[in-house]
N, C-alpha and C. Protein backbone atom coordinates (compact mmCIF):
# COMPACT_ATOMS: atom_id res chain seq x y z
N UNK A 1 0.84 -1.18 0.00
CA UNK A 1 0.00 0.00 0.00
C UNK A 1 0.89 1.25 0.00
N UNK A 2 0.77 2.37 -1.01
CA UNK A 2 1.04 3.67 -0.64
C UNK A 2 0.84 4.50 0.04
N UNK A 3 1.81 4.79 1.40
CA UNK A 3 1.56 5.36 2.31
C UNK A 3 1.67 7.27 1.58
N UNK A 4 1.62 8.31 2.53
CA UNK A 4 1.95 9.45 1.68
C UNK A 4 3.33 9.95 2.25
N UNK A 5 3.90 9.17 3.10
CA UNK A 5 5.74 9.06 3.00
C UNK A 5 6.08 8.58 2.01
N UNK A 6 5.52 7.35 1.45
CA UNK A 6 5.89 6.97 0.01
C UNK A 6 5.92 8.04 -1.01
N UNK A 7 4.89 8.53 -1.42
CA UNK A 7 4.34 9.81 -2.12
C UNK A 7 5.63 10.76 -2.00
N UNK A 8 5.98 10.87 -0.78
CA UNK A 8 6.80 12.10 -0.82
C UNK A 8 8.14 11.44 -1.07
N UNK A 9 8.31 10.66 -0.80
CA UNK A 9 9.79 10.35 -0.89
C UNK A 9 10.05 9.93 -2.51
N UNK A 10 8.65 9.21 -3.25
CA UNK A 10 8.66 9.19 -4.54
C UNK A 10 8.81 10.29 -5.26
N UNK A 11 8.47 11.39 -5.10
CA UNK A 11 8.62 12.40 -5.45
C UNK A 11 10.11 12.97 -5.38
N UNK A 12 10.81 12.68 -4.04
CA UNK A 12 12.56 12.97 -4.44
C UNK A 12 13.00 12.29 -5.36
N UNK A 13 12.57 11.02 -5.24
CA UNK A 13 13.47 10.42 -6.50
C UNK A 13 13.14 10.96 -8.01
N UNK A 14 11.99 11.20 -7.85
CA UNK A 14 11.50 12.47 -8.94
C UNK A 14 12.38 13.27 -9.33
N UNK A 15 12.85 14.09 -8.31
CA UNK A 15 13.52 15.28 -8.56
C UNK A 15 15.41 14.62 -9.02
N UNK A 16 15.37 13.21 -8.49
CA UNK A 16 16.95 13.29 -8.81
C UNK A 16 16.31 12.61 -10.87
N UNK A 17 15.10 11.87 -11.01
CA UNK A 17 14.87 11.58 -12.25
C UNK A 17 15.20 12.95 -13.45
N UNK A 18 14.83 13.89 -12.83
CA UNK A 18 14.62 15.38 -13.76
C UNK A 18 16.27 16.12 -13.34
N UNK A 19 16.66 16.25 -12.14
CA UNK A 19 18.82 16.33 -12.28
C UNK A 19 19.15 15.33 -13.20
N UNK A 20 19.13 14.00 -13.60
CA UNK A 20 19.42 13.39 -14.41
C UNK A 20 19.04 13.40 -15.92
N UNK A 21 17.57 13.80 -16.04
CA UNK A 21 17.33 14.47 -17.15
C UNK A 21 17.74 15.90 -18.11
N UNK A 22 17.93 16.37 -16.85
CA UNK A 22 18.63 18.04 -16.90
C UNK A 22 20.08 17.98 -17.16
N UNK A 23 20.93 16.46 -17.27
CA UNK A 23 22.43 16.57 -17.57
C UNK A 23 22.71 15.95 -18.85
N UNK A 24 21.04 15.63 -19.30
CA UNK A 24 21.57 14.87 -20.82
C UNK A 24 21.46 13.52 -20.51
N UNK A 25 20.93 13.24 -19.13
CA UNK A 25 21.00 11.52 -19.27
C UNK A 25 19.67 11.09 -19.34
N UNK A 26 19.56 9.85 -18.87
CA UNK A 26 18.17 9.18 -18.60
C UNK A 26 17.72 9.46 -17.01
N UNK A 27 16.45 9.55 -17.21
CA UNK A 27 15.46 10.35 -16.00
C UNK A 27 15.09 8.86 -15.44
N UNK A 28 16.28 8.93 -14.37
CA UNK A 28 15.64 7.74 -13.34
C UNK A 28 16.20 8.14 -12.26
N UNK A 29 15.44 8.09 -11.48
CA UNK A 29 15.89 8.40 -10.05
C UNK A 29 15.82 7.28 -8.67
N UNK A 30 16.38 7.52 -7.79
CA UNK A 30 16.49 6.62 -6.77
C UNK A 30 16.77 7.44 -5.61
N UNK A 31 16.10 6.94 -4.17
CA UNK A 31 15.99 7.48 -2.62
C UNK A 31 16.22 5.95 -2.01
N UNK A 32 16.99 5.75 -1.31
CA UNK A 32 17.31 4.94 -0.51
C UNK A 32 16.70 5.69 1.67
N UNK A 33 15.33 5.12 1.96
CA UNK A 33 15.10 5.81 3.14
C UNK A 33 14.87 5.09 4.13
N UNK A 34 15.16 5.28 5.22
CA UNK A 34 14.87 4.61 6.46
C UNK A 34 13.78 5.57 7.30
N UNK A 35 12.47 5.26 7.66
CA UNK A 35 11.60 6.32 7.80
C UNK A 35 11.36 7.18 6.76
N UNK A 36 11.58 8.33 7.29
CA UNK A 36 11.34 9.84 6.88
C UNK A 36 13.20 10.00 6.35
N UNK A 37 14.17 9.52 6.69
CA UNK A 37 15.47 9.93 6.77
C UNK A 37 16.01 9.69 5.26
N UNK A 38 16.35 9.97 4.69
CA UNK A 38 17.20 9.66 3.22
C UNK A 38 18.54 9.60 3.78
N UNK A 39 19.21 8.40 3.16
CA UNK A 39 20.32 7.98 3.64
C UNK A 39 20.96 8.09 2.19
N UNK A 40 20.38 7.48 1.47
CA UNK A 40 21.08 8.06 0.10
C UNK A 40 20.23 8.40 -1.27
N UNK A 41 20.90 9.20 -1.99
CA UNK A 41 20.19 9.50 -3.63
C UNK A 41 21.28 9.31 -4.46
N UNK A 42 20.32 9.07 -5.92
CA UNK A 42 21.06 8.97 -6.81
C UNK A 42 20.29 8.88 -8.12
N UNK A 43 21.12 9.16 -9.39
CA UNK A 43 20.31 9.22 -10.50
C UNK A 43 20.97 8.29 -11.59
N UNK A 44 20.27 8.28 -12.78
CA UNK A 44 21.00 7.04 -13.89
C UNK A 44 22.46 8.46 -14.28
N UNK A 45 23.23 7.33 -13.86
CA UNK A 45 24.29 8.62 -15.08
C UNK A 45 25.62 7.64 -15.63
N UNK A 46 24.66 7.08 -16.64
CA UNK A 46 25.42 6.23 -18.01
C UNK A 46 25.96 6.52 -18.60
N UNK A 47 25.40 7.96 -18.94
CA UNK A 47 25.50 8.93 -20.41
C UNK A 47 27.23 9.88 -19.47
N UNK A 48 26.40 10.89 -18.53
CA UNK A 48 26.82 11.78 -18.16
C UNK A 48 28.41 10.88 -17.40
N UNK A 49 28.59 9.68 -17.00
CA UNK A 49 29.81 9.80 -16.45
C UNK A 49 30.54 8.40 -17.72
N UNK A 50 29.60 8.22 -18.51
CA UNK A 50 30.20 6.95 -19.30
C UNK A 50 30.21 5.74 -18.72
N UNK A 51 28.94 5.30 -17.61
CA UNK A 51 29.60 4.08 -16.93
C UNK A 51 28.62 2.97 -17.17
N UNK A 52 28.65 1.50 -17.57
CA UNK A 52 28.24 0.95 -17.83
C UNK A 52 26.68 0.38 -16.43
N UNK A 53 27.20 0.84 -15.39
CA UNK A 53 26.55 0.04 -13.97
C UNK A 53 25.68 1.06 -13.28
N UNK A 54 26.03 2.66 -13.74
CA UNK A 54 25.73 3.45 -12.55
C UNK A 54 24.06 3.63 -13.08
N UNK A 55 23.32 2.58 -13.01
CA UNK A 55 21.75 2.95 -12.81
C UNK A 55 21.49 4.08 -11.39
N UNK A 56 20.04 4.41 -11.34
CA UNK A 56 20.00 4.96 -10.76
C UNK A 56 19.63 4.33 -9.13
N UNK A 57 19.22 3.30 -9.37
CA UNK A 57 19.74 2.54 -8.25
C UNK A 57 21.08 2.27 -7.26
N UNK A 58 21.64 2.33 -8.64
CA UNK A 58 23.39 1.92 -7.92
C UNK A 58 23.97 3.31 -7.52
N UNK A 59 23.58 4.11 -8.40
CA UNK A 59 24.05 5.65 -8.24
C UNK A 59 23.11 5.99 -6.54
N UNK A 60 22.27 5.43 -6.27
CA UNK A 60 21.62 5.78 -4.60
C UNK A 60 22.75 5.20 -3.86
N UNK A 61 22.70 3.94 -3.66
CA UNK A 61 23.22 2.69 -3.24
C UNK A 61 24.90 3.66 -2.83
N UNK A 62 25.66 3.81 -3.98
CA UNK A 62 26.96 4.10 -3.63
C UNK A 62 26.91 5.31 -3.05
N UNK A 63 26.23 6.12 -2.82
CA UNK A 63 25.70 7.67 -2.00
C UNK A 63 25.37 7.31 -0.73
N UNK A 64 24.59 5.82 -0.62
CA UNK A 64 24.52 6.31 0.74
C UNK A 64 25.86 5.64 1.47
N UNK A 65 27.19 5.01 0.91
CA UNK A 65 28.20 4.38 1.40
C UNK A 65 27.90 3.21 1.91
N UNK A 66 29.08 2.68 2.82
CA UNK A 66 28.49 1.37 3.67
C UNK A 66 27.88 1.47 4.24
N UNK A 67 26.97 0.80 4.96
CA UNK A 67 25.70 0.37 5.82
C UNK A 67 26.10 -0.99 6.26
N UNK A 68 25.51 -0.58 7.47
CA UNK A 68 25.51 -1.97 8.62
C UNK A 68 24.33 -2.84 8.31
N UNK A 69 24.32 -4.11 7.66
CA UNK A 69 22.96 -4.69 7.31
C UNK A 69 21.69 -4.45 7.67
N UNK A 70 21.88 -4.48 9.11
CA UNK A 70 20.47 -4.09 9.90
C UNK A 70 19.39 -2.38 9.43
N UNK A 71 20.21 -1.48 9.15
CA UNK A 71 20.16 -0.70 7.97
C UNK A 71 19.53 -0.76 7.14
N UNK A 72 19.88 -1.59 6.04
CA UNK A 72 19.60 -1.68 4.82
C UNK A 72 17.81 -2.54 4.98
N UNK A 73 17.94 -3.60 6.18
CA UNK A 73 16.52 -4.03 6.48
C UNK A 73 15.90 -3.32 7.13
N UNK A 74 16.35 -1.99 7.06
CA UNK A 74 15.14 -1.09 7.81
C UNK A 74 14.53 -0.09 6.39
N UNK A 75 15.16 -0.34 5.99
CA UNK A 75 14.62 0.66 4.28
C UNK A 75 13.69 0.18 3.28
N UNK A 76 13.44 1.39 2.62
CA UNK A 76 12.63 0.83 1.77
C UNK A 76 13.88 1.69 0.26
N UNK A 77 13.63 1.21 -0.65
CA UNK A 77 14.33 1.23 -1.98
C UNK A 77 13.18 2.55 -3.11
N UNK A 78 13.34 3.81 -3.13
CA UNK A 78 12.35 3.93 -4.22
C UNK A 78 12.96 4.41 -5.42
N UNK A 79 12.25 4.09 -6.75
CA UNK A 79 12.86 3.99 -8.14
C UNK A 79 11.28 4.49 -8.85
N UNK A 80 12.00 5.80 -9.77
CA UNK A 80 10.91 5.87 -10.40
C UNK A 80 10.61 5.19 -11.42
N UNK A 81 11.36 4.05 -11.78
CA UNK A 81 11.05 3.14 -13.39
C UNK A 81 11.32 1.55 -12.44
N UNK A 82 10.64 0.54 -13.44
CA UNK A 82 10.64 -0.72 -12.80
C UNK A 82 12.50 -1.18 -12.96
N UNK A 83 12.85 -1.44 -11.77
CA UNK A 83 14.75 -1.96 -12.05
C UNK A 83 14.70 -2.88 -12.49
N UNK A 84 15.98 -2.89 -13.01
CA UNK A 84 16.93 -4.29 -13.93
C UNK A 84 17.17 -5.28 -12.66
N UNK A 85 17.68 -6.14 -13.30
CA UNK A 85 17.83 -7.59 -12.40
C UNK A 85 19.35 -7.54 -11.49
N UNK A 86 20.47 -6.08 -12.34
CA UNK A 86 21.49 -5.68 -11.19
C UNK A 86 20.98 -5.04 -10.51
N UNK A 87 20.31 -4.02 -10.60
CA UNK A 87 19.86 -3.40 -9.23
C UNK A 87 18.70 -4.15 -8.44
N UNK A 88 18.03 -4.79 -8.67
CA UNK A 88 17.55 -5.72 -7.75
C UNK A 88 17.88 -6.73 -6.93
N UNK A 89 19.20 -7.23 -7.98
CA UNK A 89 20.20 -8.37 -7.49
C UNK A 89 20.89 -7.32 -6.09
N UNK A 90 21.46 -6.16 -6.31
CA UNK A 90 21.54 -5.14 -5.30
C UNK A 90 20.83 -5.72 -4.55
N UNK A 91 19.62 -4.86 -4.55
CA UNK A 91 18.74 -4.46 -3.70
C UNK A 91 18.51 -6.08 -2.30
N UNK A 92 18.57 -7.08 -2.88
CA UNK A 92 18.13 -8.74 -2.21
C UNK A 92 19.56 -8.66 -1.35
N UNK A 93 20.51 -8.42 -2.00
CA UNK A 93 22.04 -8.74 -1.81
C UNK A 93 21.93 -8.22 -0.27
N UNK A 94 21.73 -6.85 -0.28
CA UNK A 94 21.89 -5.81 1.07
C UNK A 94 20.55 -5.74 1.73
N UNK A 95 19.68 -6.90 1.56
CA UNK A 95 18.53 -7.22 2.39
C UNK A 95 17.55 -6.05 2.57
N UNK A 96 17.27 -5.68 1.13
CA UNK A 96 16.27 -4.31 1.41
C UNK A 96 15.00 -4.66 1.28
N UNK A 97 14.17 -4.76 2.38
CA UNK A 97 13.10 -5.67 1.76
C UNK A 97 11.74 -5.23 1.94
N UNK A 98 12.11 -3.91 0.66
CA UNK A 98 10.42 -3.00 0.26
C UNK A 98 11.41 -1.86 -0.71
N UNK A 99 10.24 -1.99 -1.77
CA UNK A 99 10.80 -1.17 -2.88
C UNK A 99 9.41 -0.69 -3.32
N UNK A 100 9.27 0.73 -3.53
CA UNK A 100 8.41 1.50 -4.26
C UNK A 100 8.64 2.23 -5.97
N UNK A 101 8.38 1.01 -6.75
CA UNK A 101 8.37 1.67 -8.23
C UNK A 101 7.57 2.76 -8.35
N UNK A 102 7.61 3.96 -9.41
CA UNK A 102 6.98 5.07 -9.98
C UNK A 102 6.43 4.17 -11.08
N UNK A 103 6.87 3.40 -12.19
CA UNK A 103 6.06 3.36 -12.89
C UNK A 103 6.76 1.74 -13.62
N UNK A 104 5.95 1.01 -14.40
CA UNK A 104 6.51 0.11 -15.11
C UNK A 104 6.14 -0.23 -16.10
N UNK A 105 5.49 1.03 -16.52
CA UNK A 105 4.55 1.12 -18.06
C UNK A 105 5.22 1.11 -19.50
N UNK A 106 6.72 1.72 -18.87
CA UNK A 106 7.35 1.91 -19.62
C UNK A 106 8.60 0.73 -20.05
N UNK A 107 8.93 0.18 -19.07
CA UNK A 107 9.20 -1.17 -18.94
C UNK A 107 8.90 -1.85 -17.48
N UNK A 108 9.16 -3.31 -17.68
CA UNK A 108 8.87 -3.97 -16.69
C UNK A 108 9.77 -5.27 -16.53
N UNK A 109 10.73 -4.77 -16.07
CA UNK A 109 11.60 -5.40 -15.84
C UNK A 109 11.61 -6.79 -14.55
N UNK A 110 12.42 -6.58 -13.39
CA UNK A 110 12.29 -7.42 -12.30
C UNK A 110 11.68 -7.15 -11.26
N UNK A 111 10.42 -6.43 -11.52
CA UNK A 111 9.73 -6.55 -10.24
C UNK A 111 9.17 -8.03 -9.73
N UNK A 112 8.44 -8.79 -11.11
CA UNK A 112 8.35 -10.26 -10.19
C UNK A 112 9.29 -10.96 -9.58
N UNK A 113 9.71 -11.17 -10.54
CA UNK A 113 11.16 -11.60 -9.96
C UNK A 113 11.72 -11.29 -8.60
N UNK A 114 11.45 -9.93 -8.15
CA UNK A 114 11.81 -9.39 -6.57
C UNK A 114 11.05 -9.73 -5.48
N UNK A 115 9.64 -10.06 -6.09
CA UNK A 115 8.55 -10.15 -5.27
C UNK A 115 8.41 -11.72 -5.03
N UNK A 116 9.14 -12.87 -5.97
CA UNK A 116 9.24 -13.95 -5.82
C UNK A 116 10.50 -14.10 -5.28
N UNK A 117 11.07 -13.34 -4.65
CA UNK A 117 12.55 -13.44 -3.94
C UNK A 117 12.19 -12.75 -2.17
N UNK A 118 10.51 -12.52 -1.84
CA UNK A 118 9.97 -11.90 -0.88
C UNK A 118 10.18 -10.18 -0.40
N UNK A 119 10.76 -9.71 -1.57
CA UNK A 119 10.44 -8.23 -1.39
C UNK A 119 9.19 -7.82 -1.13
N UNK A 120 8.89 -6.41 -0.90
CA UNK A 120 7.57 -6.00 -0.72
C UNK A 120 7.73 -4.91 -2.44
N UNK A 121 7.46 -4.97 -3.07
CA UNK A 121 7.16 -4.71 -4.24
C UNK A 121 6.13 -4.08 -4.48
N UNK A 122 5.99 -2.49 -4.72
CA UNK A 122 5.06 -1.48 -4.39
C UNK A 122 4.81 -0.44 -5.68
N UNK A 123 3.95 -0.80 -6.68
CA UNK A 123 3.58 0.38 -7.67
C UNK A 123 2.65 1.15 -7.34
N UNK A 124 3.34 2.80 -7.66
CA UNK A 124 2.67 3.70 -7.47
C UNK A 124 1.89 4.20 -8.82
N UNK A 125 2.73 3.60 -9.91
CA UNK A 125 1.81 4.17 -11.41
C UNK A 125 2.18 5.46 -11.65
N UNK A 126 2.91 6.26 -11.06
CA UNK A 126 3.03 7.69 -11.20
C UNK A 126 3.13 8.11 -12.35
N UNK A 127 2.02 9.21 -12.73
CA UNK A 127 1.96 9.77 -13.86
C UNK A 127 3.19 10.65 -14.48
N UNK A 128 3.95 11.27 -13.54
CA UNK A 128 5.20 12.32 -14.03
C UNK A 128 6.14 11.51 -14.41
N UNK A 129 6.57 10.31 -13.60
CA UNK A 129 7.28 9.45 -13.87
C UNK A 129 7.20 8.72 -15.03
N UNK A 130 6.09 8.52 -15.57
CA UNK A 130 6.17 7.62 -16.66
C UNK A 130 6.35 8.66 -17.85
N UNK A 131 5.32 10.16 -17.74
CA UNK A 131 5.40 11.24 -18.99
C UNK A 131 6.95 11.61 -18.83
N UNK A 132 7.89 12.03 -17.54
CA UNK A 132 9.06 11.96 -18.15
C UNK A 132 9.57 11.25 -18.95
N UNK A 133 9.88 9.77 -19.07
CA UNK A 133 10.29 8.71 -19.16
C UNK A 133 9.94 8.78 -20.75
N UNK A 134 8.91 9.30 -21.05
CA UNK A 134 8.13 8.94 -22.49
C UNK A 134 8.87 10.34 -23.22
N UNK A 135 9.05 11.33 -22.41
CA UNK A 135 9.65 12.58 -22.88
C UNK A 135 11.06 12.56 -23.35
N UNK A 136 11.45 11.74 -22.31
CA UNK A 136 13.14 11.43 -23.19
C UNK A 136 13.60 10.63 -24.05
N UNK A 137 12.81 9.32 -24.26
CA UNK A 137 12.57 8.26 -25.17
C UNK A 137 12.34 8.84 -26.39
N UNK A 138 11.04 9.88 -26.26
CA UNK A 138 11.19 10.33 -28.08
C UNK A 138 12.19 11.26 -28.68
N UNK A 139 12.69 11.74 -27.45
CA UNK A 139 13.99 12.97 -27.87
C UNK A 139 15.32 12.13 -28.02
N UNK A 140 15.37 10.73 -27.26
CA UNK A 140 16.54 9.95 -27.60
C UNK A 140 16.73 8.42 -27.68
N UNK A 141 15.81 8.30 -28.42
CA UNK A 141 15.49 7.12 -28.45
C UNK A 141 16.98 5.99 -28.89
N UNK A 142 17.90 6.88 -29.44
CA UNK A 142 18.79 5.74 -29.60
C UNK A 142 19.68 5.62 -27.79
N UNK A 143 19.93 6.52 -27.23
CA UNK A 143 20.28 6.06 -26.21
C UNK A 143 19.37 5.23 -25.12
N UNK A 144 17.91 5.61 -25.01
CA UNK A 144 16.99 4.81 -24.57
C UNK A 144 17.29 3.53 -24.89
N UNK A 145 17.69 2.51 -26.55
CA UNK A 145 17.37 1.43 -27.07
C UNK A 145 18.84 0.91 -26.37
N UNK A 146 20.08 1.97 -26.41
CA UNK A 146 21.25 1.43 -25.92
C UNK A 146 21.15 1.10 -24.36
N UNK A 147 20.39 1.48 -23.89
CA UNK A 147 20.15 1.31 -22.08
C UNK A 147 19.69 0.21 -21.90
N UNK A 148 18.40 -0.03 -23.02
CA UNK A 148 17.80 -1.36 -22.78
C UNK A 148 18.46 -2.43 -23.75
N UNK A 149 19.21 -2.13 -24.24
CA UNK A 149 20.00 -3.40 -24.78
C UNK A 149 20.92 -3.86 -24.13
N UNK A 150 21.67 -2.84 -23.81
CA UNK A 150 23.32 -3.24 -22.81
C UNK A 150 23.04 -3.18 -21.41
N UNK A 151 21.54 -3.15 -20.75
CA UNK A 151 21.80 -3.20 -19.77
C UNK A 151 21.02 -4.35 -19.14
N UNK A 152 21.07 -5.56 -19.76
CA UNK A 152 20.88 -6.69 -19.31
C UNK A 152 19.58 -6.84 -18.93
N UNK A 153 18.12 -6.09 -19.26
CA UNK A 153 17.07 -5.85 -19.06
C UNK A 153 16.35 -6.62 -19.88
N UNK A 154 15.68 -7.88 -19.02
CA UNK A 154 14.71 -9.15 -19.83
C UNK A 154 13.50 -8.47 -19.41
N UNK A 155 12.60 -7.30 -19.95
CA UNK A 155 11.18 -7.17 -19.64
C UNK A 155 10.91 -6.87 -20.92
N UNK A 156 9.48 -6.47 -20.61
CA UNK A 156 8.69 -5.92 -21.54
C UNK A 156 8.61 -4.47 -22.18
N UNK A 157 9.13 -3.84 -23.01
CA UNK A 157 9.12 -2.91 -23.17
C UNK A 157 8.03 -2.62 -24.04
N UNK A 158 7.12 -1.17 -23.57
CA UNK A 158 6.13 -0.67 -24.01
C UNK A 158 6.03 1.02 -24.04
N UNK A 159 5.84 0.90 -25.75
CA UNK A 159 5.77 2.44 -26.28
C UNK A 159 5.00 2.97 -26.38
N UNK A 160 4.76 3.78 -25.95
CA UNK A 160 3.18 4.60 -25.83
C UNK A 160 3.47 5.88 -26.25
């Protein structure tokens, strides 16, 4: 269920989706929170630093540094696009066990997969999230097709 801490905290990752959009990359964002507390953010920056891994998952993940396990099972994971099977493989690895997607309209990657691994697996459907997402796809669609080719992503992709 979407609480409206979810809401709000979906909404930061919002804002790191649109810093990431605003540098020329892909608009995905990530909040790593314990409560109300953000421990870490981060955005996709593939484009902007050249790196094959730094989703915007991993780009949270390495922001918020090490963490003491117990930590990481106190968080919840939020992503405004459905993650790839590395950042989920993440996400199981460091025992995070609740993740709030923005949207997976646009693809749909490993959310079952997470949720058959006992995550708590949480779509919000967010409308900004997905019209970004659709906003940068038609302005760059060849780097969009290079994200989802090279980045090891077995879902469904859907163009709207």
């Amino acid at each position: 269920m979407l609480t409206e801490l979810d809401q709000r905290m979906l909404k930061e990752a919002y804002a790191e989706a649109v810093a990431g959009y605003n540098q020329g990359g892909l608009p995905i964002g990530a909040i790593l929170a314990r409560g109300e507390e953000i421990i870490g953010r981060g955005h996709n920056q593939r484009v902007q630093k050249g790196s094959p891994i730094l989703h915007a998952e991993m780009d949270c993940y390495q922001e918020a540094g090490r963490l003491h396990p117990s930590v990481y099972k106190q968080c919840t994971l939020y992503t405004t696009l459905s993650p790839c099977y590395m950042c989920g493989g993440t996400t199981l690895l460091f025992g995070v066990p609740r993740m709030v997607v923005g949207e997976m309209r646009t693809i749909e990657a490993a959310d079952d997969w997470l949720k058959s691994q006992g995550v708590e697996v949480i779509l919000a459907d967010d409308p900004d999230c997905y019209a970004l997402m659709q906003k940068f796809i038609s302005e760059h669609p060849d780097i969009w097709a290079e994200d989802i080719g090279n980045a090891g992503i077995e879902g469904t992709y859907h163009s709207h």
